[in-house]
C-alpha atoms as a PDB file:
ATOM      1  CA  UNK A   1      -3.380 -11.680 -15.435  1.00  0.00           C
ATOM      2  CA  UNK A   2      -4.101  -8.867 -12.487  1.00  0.00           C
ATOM      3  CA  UNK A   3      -7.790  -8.283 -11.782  1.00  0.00           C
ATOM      4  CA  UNK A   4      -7.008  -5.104  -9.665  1.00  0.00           C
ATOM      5  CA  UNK A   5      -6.304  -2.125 -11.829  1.00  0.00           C
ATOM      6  CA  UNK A   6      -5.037   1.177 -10.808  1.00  0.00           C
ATOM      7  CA  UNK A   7      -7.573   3.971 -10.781  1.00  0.00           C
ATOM      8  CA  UNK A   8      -6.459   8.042 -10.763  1.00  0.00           C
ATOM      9  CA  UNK A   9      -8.817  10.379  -9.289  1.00  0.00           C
ATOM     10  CA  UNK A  10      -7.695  14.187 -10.040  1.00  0.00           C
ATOM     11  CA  UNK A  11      -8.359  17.532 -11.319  1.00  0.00           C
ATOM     12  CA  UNK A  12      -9.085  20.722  -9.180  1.00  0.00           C
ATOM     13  CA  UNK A  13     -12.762  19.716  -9.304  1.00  0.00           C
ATOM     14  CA  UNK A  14     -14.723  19.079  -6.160  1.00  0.00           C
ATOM     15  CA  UNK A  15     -15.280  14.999  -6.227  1.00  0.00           C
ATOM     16  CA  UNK A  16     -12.515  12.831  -5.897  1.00  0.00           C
ATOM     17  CA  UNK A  17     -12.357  12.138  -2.337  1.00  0.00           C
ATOM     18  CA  UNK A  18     -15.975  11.532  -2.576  1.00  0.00           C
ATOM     19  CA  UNK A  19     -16.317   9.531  -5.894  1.00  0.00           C
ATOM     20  CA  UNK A  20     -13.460   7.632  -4.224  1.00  0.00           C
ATOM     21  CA  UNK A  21     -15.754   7.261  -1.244  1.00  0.00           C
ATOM     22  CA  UNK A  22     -18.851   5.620  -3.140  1.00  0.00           C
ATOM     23  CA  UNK A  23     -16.550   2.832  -4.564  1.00  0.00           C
ATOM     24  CA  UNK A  24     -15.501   2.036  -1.289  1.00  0.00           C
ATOM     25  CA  UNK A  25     -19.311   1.571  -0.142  1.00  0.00           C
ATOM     26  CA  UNK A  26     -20.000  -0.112  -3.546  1.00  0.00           C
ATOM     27  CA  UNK A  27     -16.799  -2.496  -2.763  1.00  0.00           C
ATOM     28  CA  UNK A  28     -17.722  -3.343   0.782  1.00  0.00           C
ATOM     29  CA  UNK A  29     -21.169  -3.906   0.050  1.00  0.00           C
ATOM     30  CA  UNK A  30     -20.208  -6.784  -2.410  1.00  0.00           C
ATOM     31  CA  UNK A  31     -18.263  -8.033   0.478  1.00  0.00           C
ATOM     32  CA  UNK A  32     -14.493  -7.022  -0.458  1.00  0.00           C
ATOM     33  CA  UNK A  33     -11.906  -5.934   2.146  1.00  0.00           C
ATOM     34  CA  UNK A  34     -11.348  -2.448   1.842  1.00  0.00           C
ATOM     35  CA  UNK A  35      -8.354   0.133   2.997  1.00  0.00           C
ATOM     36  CA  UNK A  36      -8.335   3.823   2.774  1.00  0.00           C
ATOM     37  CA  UNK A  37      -5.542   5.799   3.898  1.00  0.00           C
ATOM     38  CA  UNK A  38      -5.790   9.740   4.079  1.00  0.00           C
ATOM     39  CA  UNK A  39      -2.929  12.166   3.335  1.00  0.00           C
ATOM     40  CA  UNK A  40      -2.521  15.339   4.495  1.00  0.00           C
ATOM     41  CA  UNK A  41      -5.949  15.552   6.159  1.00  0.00           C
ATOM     42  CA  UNK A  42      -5.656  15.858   9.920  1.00  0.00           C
ATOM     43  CA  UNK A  43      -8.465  16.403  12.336  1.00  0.00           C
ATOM     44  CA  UNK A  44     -11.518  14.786  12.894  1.00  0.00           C
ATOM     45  CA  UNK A  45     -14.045  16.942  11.547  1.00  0.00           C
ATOM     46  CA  UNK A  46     -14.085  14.569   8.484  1.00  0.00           C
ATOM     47  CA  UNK A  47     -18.263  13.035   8.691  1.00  0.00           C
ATOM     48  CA  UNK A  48     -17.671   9.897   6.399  1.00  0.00           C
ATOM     49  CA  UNK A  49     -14.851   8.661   9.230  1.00  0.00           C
ATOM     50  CA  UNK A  50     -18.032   8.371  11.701  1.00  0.00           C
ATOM     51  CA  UNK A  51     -19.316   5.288   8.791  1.00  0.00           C
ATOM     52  CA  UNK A  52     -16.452   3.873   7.644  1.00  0.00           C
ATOM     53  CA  UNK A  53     -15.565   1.502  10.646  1.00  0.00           C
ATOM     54  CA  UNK A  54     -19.228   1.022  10.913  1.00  0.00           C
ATOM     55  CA  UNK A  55     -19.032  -0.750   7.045  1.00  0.00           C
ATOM     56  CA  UNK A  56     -15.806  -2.428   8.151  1.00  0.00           C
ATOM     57  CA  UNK A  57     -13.575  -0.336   5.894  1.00  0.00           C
ATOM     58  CA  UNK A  58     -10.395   0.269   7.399  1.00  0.00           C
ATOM     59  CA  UNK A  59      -8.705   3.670   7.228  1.00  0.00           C
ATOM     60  CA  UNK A  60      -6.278   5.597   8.559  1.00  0.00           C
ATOM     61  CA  UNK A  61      -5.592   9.520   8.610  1.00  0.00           C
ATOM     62  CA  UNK A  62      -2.279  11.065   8.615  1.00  0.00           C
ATOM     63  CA  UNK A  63      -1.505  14.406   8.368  1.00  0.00           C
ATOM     64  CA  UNK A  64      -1.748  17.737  10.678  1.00  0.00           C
ATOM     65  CA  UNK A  65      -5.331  20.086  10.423  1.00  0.00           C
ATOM     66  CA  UNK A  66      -4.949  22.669   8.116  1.00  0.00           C
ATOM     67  CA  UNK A  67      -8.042  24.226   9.211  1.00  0.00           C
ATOM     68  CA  UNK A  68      -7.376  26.980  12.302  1.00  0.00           C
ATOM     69  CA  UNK A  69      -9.866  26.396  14.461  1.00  0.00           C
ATOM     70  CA  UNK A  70      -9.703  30.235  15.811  1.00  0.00           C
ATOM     71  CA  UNK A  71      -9.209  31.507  12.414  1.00  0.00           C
ATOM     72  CA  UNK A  72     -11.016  29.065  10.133  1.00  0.00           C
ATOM     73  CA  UNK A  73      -8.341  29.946   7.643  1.00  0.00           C
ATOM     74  CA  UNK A  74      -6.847  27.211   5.812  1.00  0.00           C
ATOM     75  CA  UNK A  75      -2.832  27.020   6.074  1.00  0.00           C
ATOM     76  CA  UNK A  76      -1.075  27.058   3.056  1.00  0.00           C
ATOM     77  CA  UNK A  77       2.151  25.692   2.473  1.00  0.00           C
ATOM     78  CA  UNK A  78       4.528  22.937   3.722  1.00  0.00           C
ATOM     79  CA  UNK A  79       6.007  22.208   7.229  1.00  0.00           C
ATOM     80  CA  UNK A  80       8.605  19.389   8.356  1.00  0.00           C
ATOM     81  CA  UNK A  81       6.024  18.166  10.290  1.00  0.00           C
ATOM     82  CA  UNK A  82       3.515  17.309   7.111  1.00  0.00           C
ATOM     83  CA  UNK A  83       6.487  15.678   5.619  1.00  0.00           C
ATOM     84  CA  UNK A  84       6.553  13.663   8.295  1.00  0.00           C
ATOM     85  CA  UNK A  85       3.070  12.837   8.636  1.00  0.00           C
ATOM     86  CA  UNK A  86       2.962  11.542   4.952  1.00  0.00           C
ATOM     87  CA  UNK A  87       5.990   9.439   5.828  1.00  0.00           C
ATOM     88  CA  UNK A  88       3.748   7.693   7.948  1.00  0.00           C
ATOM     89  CA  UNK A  89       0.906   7.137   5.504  1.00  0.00           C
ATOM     90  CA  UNK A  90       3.577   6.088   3.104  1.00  0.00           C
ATOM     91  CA  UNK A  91       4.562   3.065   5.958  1.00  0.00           C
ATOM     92  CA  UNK A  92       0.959   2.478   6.311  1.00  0.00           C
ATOM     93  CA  UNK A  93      -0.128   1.909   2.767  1.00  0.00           C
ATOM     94  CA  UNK A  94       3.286  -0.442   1.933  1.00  0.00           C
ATOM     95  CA  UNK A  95       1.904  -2.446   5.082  1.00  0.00           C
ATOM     96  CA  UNK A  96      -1.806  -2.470   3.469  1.00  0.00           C
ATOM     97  CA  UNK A  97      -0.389  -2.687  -0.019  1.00  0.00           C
ATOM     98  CA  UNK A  98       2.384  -5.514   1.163  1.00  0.00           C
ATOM     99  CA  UNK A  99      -0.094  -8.191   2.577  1.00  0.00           C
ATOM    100  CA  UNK A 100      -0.738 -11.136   1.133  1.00  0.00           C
ATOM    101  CA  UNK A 101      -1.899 -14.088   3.435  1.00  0.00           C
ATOM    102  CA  UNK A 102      -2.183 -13.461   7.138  1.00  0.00           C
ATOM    103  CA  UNK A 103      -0.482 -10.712   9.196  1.00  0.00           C
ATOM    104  CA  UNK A 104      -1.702  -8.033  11.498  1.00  0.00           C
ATOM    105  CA  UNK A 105      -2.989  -4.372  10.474  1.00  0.00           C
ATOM    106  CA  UNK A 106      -3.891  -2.178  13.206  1.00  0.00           C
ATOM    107  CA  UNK A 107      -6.933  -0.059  13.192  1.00  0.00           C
ATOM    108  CA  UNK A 108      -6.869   4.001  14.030  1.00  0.00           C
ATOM    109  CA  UNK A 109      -8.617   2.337  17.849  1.00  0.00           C
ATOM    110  CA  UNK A 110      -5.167   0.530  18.490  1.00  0.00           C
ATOM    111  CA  UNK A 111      -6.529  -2.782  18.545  1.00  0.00           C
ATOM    112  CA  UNK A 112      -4.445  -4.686  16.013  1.00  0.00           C
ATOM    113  CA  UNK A 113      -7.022  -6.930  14.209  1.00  0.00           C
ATOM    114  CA  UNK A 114      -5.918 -10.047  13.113  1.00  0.00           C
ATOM    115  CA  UNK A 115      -5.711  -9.634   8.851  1.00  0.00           C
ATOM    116  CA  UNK A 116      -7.966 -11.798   6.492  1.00  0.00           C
ATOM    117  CA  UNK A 117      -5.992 -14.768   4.692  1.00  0.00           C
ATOM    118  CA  UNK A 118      -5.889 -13.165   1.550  1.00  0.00           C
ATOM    119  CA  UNK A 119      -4.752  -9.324   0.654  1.00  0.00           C
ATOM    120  CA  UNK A 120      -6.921  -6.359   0.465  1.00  0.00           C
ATOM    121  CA  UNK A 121      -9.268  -6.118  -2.743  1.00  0.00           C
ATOM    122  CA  UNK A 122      -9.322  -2.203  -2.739  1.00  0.00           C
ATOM    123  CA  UNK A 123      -7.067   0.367  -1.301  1.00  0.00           C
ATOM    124  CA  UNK A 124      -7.527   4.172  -1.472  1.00  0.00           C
ATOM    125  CA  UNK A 125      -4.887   6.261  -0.764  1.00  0.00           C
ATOM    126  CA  UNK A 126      -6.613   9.867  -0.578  1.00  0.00           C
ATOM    127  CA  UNK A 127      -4.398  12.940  -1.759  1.00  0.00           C
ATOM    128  CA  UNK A 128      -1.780  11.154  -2.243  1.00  0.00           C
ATOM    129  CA  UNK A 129      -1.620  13.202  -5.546  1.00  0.00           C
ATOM    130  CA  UNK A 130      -1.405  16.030  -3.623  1.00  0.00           C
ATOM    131  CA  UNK A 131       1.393  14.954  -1.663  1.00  0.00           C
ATOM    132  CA  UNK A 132       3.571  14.427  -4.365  1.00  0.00           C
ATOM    133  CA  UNK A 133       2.501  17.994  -6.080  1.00  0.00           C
ATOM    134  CA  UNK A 134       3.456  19.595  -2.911  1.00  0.00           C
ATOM    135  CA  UNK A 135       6.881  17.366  -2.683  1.00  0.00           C
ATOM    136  CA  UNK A 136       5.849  15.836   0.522  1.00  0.00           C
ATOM    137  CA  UNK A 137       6.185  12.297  -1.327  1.00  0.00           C
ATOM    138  CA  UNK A 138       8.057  11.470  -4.882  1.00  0.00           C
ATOM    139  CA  UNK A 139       6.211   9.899  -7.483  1.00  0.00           C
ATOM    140  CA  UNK A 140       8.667   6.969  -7.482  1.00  0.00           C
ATOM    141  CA  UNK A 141       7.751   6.405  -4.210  1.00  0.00           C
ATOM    142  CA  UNK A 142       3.780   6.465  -5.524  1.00  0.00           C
ATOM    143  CA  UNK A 143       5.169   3.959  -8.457  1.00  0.00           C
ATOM    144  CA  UNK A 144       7.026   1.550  -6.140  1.00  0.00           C
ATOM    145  CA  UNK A 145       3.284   1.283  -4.035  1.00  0.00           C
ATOM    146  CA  UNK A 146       1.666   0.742  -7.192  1.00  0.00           C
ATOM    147  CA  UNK A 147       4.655  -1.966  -8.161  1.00  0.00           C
ATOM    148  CA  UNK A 148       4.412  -3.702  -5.102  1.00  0.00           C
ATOM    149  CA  UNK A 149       0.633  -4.395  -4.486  1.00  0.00           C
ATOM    150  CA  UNK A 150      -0.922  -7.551  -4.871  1.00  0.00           C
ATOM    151  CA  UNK A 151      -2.164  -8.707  -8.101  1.00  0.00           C
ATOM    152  CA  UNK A 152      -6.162  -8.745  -6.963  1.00  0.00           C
ATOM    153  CA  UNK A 153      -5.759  -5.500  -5.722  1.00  0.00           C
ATOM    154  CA  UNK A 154      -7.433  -2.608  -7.093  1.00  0.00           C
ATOM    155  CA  UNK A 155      -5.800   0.718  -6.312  1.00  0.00           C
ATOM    156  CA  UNK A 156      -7.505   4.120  -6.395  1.00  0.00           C
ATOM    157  CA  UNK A 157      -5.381   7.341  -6.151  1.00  0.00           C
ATOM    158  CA  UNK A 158      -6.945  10.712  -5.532  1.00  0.00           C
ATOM    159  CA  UNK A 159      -5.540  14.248  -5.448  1.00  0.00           C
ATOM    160  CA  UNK A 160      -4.836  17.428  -7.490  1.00  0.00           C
ATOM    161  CA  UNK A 161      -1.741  17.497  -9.438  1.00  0.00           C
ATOM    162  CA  UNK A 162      -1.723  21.717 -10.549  1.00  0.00           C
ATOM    163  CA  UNK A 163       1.399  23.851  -9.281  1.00  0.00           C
ATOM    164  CA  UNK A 164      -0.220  24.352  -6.243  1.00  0.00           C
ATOM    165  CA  UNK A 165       0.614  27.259  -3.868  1.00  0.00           C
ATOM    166  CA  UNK A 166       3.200  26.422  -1.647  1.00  0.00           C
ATOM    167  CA  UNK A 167       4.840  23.411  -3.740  1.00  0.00           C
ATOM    168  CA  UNK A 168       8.314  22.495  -2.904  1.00  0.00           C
ATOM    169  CA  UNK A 169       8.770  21.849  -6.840  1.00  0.00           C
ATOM    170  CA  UNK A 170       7.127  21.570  -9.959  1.00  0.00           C
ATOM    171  CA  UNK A 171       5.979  18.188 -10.410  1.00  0.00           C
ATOM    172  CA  UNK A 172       5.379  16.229 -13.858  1.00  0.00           C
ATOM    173  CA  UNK A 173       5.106  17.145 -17.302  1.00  0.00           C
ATOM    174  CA  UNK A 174       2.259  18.498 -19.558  1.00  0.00           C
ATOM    175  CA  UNK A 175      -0.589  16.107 -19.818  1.00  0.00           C
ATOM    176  CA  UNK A 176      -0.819  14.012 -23.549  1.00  0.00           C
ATOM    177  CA  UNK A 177      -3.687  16.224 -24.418  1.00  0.00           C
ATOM    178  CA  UNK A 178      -2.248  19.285 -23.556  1.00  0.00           C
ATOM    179  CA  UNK A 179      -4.000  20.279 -20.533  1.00  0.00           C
ATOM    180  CA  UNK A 180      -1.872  22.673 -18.509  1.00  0.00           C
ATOM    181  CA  UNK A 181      -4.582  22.506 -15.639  1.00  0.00           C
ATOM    182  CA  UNK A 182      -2.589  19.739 -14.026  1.00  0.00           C
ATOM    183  CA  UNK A 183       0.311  17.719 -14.316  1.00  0.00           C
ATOM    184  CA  UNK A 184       0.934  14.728 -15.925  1.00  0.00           C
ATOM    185  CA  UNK A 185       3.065  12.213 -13.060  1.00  0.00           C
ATOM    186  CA  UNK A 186       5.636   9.593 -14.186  1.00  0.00           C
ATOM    187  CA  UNK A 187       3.334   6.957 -12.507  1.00  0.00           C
ATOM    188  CA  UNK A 188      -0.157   8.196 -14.443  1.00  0.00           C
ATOM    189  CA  UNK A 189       1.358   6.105 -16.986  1.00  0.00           C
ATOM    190  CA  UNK A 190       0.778   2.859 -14.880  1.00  0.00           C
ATOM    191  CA  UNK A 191      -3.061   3.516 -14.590  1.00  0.00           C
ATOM    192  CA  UNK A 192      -5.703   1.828 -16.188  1.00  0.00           C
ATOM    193  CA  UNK A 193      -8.077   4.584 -15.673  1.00  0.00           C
ATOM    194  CA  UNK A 194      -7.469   8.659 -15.179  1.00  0.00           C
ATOM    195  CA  UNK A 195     -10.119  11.058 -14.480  1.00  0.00           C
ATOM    196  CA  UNK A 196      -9.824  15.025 -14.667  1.00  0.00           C
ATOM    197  CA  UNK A 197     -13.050  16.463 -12.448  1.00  0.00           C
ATOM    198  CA  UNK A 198     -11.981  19.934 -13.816  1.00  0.00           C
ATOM    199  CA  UNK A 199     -13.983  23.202 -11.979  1.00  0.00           C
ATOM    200  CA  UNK A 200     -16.403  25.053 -13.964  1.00  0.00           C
ATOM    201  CA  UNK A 201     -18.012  26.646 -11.532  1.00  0.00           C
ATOM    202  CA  UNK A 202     -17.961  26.050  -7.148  1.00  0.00           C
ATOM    203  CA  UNK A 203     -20.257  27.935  -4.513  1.00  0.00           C
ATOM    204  CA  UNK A 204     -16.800  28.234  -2.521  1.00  0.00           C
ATOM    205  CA  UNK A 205     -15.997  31.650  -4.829  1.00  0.00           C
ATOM    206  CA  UNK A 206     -19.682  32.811  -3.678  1.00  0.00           C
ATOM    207  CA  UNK A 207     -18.564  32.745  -0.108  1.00  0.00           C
ATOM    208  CA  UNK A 208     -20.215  29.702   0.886  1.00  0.00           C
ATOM    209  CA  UNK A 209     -18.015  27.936   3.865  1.00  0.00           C
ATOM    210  CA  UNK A 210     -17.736  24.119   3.996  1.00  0.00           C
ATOM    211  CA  UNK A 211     -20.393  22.123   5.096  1.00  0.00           C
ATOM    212  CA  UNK A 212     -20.429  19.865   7.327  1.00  0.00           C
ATOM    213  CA  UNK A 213     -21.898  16.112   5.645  1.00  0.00           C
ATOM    214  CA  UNK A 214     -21.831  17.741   2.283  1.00  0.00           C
ATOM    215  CA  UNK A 215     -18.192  19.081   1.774  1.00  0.00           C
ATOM    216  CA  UNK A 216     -16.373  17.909   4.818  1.00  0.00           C
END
């Protein structure tokens, strides 16, 4: 029987990417091999990047800055070129996601690191739901990761899933409870755990920017 289930972070709730975080540091702490791969978050203004190869956590960013650095305005929208970028987390997380014993992952440094002889025992694959709401990736894609995975390893999604400004298409259906806050993807139905962080109430509409080691 599998021991690693398949965890969904979403919601348009601050909190995934971070609760997604603290399991990693939980994980590694108890000694597991962990794997986080971001989507659709270029840059490197992200703080908890300056830890994570510190722990020995393995990640991996893809995508282009959506933050203008003259501006400080946050694009909107999709480009070829963040298609393309989540192609290549998409490669990198069937590598992660397609190991079993031995092999060769290579770290963000270009050093490829010679792989432990059994598979990773968590992998995140932040905004990932995002992706797919903004038809940069398909959910069967996202269900054929999930498919293909090793049996000991515990998967953790994260990401919003609402009609999101800028979204190629509609993704999903209405969730079983009736929530139209977000939609409800074809490969939700394959987790073992879903969580909505839903907003009540966020500083952001008071006009206070991101922070740097509390929000980014």
């Amino acid at each position: 029987m599998p021991t690693g289930l398949v965890q969904i972070y979403t919601g348009n709730g601050k909190g995934k990417t971070t609760a997604s975080l603290g399991l990693a540091v939980r994980a590694r702490a108890a000694g597991k091999r962990v794997a986080i791969v971001f989507f659709d978050k270029g840059g490197e203004h992200y703080s908890e990047r300056k830890l994570l190869e510190r722990l020995g956590i393995d990640w991996f960013g893809y995508g282009l800055d959506r933050i203008d650095p003259k501006t400080e305005r946050f694009r909107f929208g999709v480009i070829p070129d963040d298609v393309a970028q989540a192609a290549q987390g998409i490669a990198k997380a069937k590598e992660l996601l397609g190991q079993r014993r031995g092999g060769v992952t290579s770290p963000p440094n270009g050093r490829p690191r010679r792989a432990a002889p059994t598979s990773y025992d968590l992998v995140i694959l932040d905004e990932i739901n995002t992706a797919v709401a903004l038809g940069m990736v398909s959910e069967q894609t996202v269900g054929d990761l999930i498919a293909m995975r090793s049996p000991e390893t515990e998967i953790v999604l994260t990401g919003r899933t609402e009609i999101s400004k800028g979204a190629v298409s509609p993704p999903g259906k209405p969730w079983p409870d009736g929530n139209d806050r977000q939609r409800w993807l074809s490969y939700f139905d394959r987790a073992d755990l879903v969580t909505e962080m839903r907003l009540v109430k966020h500083y952001f509409y008071r006009g206070v920017p991101a922070r740097e080691g509390l929000d980014y």
